[in-house]
Protein backbone atom coordinates (compact mmCIF):
# COMPACT_ATOMS: atom_id res chain seq x y z
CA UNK A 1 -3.63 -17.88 -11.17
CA UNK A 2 -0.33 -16.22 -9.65
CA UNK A 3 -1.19 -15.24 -6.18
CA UNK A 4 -2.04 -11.01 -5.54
CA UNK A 5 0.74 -9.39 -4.02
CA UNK A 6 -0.37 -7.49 -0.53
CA UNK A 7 1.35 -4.90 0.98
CA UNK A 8 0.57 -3.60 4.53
CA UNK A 9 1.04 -0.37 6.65
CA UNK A 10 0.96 -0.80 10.25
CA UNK A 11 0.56 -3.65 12.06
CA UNK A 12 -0.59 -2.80 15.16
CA UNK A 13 -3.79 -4.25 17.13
CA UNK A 14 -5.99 -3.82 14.14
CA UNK A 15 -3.68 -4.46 11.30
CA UNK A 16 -2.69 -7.93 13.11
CA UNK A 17 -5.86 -9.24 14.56
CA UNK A 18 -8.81 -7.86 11.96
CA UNK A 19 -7.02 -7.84 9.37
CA UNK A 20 -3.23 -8.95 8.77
CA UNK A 21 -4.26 -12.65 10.49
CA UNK A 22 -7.23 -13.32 7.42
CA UNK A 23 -5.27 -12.39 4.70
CA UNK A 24 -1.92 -14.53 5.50
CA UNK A 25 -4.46 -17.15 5.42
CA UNK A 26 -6.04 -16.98 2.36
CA UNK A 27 -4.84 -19.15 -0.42
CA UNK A 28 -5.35 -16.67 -3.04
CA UNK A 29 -2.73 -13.85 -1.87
CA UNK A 30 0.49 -13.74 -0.51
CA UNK A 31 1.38 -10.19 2.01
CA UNK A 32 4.81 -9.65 0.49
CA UNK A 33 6.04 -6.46 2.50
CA UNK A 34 4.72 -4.34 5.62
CA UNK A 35 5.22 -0.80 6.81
CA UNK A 36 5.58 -0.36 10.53
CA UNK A 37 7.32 2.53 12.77
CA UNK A 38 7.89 0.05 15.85
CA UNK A 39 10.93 -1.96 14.14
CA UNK A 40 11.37 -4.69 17.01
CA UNK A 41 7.15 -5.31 16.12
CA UNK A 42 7.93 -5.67 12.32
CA UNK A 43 9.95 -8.35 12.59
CA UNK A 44 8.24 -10.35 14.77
CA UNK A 45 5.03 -10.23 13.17
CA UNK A 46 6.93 -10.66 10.18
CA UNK A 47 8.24 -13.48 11.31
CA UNK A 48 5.05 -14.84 12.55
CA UNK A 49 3.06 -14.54 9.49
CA UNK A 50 6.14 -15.42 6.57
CA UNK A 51 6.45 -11.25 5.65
CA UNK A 52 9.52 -11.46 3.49
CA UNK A 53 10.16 -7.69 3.92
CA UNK A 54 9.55 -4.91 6.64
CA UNK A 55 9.90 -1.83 6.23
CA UNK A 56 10.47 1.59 8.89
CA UNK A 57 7.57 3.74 6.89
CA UNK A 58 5.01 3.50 4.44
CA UNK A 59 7.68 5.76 2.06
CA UNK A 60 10.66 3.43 2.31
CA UNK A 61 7.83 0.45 1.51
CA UNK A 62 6.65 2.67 -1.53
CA UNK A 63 10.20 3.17 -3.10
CA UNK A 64 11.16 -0.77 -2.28
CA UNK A 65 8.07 -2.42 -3.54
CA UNK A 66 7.07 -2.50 -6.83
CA UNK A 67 4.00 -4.38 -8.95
CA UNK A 68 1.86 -4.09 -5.66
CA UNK A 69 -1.82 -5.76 -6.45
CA UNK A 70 -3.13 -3.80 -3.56
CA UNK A 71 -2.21 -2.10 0.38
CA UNK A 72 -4.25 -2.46 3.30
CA UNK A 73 -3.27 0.26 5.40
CA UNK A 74 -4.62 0.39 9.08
CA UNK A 75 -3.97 3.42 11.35
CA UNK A 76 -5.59 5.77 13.33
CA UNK A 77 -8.21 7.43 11.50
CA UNK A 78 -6.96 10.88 12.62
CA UNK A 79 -3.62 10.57 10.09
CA UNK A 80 -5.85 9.36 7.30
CA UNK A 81 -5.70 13.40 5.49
CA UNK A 82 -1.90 13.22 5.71
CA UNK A 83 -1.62 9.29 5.18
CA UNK A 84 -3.69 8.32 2.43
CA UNK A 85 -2.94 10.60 -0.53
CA UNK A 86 0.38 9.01 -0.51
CA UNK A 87 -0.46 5.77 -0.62
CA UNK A 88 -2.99 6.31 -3.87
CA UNK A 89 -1.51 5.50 -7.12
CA UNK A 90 1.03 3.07 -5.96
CA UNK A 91 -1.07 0.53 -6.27
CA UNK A 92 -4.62 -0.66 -8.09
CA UNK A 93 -6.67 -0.86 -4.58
CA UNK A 94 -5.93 0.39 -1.46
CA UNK A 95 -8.41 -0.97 1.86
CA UNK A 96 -8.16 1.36 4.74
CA UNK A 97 -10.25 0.85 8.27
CA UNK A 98 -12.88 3.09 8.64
CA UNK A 99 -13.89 6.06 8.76
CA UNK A 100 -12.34 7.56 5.90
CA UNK A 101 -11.08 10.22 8.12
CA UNK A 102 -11.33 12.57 11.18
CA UNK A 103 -13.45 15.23 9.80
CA UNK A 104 -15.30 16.12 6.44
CA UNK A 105 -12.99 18.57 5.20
CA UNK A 106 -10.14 15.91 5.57
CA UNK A 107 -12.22 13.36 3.88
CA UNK A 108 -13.01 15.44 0.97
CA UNK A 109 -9.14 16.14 0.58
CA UNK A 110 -8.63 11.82 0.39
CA UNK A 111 -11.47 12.09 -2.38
CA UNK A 112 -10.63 14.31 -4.59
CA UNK A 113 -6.52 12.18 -4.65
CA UNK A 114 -8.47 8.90 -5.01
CA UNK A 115 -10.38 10.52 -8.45
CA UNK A 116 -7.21 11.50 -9.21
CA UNK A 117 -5.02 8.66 -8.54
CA UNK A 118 -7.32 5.63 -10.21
CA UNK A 119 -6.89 3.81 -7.11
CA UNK A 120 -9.82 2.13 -5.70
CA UNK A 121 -9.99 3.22 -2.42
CA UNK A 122 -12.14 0.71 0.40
CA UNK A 123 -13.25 1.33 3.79
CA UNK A 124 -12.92 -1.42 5.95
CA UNK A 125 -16.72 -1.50 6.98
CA UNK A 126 -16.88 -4.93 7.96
CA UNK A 127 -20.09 -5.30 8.96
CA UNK A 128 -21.43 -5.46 5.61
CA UNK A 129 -19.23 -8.28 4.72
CA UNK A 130 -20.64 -10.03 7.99
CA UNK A 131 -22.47 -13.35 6.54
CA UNK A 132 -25.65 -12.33 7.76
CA UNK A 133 -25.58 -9.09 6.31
CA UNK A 134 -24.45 -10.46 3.09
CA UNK A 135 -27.55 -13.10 3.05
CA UNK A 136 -30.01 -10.29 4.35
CA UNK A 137 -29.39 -7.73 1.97
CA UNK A 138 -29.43 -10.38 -1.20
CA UNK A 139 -32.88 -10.85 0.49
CA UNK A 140 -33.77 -7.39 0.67
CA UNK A 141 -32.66 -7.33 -2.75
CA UNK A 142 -35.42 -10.05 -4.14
CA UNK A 143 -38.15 -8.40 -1.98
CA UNK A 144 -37.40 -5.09 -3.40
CA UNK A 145 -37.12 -6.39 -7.35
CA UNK A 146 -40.49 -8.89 -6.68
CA UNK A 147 -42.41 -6.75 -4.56
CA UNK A 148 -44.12 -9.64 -3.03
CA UNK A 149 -43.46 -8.15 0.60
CA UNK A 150 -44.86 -4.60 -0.38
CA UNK A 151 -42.54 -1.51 0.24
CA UNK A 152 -39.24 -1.29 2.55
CA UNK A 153 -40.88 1.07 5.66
CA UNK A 154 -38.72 0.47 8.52
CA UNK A 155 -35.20 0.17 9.52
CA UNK A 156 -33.87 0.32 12.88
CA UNK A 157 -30.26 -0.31 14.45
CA UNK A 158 -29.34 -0.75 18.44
CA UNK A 159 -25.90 -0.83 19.08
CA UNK A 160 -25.24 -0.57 22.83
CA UNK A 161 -21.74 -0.89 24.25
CA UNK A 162 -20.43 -4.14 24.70
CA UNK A 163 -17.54 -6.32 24.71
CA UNK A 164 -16.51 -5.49 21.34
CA UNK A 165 -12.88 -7.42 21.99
CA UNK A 166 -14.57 -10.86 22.45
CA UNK A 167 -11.35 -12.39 23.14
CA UNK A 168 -10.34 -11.38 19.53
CA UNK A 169 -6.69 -10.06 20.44
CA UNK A 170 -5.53 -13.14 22.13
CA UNK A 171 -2.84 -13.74 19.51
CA UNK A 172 -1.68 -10.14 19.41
CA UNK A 173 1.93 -9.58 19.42
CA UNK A 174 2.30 -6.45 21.39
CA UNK A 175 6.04 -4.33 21.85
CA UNK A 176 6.78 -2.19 24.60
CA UNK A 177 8.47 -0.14 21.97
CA UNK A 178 7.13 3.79 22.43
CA UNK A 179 4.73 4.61 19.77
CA UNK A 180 6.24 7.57 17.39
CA UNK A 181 3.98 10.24 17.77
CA UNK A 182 2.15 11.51 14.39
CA UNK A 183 0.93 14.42 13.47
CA UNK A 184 -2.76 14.26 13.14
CA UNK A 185 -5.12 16.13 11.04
CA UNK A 186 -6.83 18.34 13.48
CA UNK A 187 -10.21 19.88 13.90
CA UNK A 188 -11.28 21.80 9.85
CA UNK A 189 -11.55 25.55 10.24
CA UNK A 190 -13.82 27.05 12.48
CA UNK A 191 -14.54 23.66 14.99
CA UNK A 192 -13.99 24.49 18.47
CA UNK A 193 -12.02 21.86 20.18
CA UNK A 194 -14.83 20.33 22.40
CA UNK A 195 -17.28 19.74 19.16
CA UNK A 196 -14.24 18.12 17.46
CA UNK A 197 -13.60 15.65 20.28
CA UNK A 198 -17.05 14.99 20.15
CA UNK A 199 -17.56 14.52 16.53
CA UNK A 200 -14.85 12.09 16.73
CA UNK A 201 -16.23 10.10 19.36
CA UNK A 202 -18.76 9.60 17.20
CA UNK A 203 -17.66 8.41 14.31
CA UNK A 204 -15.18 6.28 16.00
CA UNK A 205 -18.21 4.10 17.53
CA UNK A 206 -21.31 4.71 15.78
CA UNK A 207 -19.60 5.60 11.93
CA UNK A 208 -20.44 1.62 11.53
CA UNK A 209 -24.19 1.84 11.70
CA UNK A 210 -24.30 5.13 10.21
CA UNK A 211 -22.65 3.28 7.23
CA UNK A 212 -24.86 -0.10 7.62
CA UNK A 213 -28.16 2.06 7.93
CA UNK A 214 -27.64 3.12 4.33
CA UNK A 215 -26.31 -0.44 3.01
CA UNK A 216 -29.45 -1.70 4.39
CA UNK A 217 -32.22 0.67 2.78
CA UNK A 218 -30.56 0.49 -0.69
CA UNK A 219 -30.51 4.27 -0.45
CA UNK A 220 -29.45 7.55 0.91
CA UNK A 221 -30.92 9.41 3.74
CA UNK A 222 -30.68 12.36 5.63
CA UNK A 223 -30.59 13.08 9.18
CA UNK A 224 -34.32 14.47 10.36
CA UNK A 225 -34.18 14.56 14.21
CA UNK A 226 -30.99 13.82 16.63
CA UNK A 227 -32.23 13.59 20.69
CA UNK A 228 -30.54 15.76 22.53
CA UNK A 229 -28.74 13.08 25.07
CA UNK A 230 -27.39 11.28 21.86
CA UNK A 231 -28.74 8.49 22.18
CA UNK A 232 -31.07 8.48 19.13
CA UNK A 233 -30.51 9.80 15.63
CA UNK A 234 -33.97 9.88 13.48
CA UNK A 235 -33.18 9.10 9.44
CA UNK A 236 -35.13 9.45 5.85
CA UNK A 237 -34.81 8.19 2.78
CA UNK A 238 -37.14 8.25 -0.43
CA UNK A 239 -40.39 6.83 1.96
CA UNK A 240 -37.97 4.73 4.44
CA UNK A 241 -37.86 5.84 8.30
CA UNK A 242 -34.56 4.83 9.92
CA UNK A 243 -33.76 4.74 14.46
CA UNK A 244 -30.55 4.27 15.09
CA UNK A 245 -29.94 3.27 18.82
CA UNK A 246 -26.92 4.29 20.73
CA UNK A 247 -26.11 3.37 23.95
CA UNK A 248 -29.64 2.59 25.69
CA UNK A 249 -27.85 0.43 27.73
CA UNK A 250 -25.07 -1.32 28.23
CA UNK A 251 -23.20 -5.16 28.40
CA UNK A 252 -20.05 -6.49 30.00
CA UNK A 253 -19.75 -10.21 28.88
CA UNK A 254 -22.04 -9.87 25.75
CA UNK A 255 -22.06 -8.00 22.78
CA UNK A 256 -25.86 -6.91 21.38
CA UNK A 257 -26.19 -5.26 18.34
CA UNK A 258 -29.01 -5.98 16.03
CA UNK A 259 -30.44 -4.48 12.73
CA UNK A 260 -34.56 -5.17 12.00
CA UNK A 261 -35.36 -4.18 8.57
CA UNK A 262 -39.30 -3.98 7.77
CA UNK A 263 -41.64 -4.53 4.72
CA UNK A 264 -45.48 -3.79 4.47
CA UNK A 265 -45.70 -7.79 5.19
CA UNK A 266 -42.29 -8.91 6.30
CA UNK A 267 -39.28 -8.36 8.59
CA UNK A 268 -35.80 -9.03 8.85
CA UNK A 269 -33.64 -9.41 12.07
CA UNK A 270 -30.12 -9.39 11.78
CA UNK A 271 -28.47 -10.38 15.02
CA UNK A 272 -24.52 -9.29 14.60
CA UNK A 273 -21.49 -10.72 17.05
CA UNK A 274 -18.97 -8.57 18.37
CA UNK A 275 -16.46 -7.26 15.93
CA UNK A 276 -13.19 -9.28 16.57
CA UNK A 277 -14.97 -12.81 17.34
CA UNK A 278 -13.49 -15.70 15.27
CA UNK A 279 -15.39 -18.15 12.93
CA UNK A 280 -18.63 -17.17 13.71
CA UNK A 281 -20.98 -15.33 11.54
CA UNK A 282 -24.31 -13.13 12.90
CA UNK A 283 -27.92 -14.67 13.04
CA UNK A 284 -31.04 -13.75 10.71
CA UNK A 285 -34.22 -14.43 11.52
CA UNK A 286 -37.49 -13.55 8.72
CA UNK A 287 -40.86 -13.40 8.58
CA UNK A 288 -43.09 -13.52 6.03
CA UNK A 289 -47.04 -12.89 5.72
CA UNK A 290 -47.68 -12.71 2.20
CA UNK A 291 -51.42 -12.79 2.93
CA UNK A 292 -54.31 -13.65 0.40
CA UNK A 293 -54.63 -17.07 2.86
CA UNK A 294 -51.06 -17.79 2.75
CA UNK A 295 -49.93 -19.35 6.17
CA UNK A 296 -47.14 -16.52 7.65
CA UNK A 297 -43.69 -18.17 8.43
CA UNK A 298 -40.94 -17.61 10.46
CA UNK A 299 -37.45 -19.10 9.60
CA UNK A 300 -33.67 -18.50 9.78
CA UNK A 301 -30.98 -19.78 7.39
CA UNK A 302 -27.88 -21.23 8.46
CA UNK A 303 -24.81 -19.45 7.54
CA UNK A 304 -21.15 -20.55 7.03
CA UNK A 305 -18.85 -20.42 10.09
CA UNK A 306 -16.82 -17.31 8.84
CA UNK A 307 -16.31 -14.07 10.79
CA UNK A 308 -17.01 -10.64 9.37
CA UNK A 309 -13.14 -9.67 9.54
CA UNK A 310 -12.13 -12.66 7.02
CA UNK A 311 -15.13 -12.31 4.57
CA UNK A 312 -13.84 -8.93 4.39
CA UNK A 313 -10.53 -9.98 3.43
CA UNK A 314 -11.94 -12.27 1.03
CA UNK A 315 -14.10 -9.51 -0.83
CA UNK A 316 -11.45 -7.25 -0.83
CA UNK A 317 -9.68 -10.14 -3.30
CA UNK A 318 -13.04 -10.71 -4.97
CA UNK A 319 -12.92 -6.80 -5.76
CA UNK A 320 -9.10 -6.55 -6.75
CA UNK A 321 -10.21 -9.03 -9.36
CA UNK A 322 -13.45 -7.06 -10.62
CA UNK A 323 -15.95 -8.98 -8.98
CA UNK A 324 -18.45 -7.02 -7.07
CA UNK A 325 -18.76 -7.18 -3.57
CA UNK A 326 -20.44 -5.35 -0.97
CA UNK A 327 -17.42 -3.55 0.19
CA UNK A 328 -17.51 0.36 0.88
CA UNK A 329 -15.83 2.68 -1.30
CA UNK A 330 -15.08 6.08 -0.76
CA UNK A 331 -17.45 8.45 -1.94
CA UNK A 332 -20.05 6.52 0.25
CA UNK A 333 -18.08 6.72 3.54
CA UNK A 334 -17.53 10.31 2.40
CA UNK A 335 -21.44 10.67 3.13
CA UNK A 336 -21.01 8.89 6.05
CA UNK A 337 -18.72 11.38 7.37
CA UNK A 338 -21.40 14.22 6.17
CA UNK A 339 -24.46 12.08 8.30
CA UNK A 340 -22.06 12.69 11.55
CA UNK A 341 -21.48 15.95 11.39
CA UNK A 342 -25.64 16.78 10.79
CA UNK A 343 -26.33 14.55 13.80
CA UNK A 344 -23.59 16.57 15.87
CA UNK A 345 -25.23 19.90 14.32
CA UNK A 346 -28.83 18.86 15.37
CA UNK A 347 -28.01 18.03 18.72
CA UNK A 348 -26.56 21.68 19.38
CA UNK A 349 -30.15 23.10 17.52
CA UNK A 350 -32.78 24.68 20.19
């Protein structure tokens, strides 16, 4: 098979180290052009990672480059309303980080171009292409089809602050060239400034779990209670409670997120590193008491050492090619988006 032909939009921080770093690696795809507004930056990452072509913007890349297989475009999530459109239809998939963009109104504008377009559009939620994640939910999967576990009743998410970084931009190549400033798609009609900033601080952190909550229960929910300090968001879905925990406490040299998914007679515990760690996968731990006399049992599997970041890269391929995967498309992270802004409404109820 003739290797897919990548194409990538910024290559800052993110585009380099989460994403930009797997791909040049991968055997099965070669990135043949990038976009970036920094031009000194370009060319040395181009250099670095064998980028035959660099281009000043994500138009000149569009009208240079033709027979794209896909475009991973990473930049700040507050361009995405502006950004995206333009980049759907040029090519058959298109992987962008998430969320799909700064506010609902802007997200439903990317939506209705990617129906248009044909272009699958991916978020980049890469916790779901974590190796534990990806073993847990096959799991989930067999208890749910079987039903020798009973009924899914439970599922809670911590996610505290950490160190997120975990040494993971150690080969960044950084520029002292001034960033060009962009114009952003601002608050939607009737947001006062201060609920904007805070809706974005939001889904800037907690967007993830809000995604991973869902990809978990097999199922939608809906937000039912949101504690006033923000710490706690309450969830329901078709018989399923969800908690998601945010910011209890806090680490400095340690990153401590952790998923626990519950059935009638069985758990599992997903233990998940920080984001940008390198070659090493989370931890699951189950436990099983089918009853009837059956001895209970506790066990873990042992997963391949690949980060979260590179599976991702590797099921975006998988998807370019038809295969499914459990990547996040957009309608879902559209939802996402929607679960925010309830949260940020409930908090503001009396």
């Amino acid at each position: 098979m003739s290797k897919f032909r990548l194409a990538f939009v910024g290559l800052g921080g993110m585009g380099q180290c989460a994403h930009l770093r797997n791909y040049a690696t991968l055997n099965d795809c070669e990135v043949v052009a990038a976009a970036e507004l920094r031009p000194i930056l370009a060319r040395q990452v181009a250099q670095r990672y064998g980028i035959a072509r660099v281009y000043r913007d994500h138009e000149a890349l569009l009208a240079g480059e033709k027979n794209l297989d896909a475009i991973v475009a990473i930049q700040p999530f507050g361009v995405h309303g502006r950004l995206i459109p333009q980049l759907l239809g040029q090519a058959p998939a298109v992987l962008i980080e998430k969320p799909l963009a700064s506010s609902v109104e802007a997200a439903e504008r990317i939506a209705s171009a990617a129906a248009k377009s044909g272009t699958k559009l991916y978020v980049a939620y890469h916790k779901r292409s974590d190796p534990a994640t990806m073993w847990a939910r096959r799991l989930i999967e067999q208890w749910q089809q079987g039903g020798q576990m009973g009924a899914m009743t439970f599922v809670r998410i911590t996610m505290p602050p950490g160190d997120w970084s975990a040494a993971g931009f150690s080969h960044l190549i950084k520029s002292d060239e001034p960033y060009p400033p962009l114009e952003k798609d601002g608050p939607p009609a009737g947001m006062d400034a201060a609920t904007f900033k805070k809706y974005e601080a939001f889904v800037n952190y907690y967007i993830h779990q809000v995604n991973l909550m869902r990809h978990l229960m097999g199922r939608d929910y809906r937000v039912r209670y949101a504690d006033k300090s923000g710490r706690v968001m309450v969830v329901g879905g078709d018989g399923v409670t969800g908690v998601l925990e945010m910011g209890i406490y806090q680490t400095t040299r340690d990153w401590q997120e952790a998923a626990l998914v519950a059935f009638e007679r069985a758990w599992i515990r997903i233990e998940l590193p920080a984001p940008m760690v390198i070659d090493q996968p989370g931890r699951v731990t189950v436990f099983e008491d089918p009853g009837g006399g059956a001895e209970p049992r506790r066990w873990s599997p042992v997963l391949p050492p690949v980060h979260a970041m590179r599976q991702q890269a590797m099921n975006f391929i998988a998807a370019i090619r038809g295969e499914s995967t459990p990547l996040c498309q957009y309608p879902e992270a559209l939802d996402d988006l929607r679960i925010a802004w309830d949260f940020i409404r409930k908090q503001a109820e009396p």
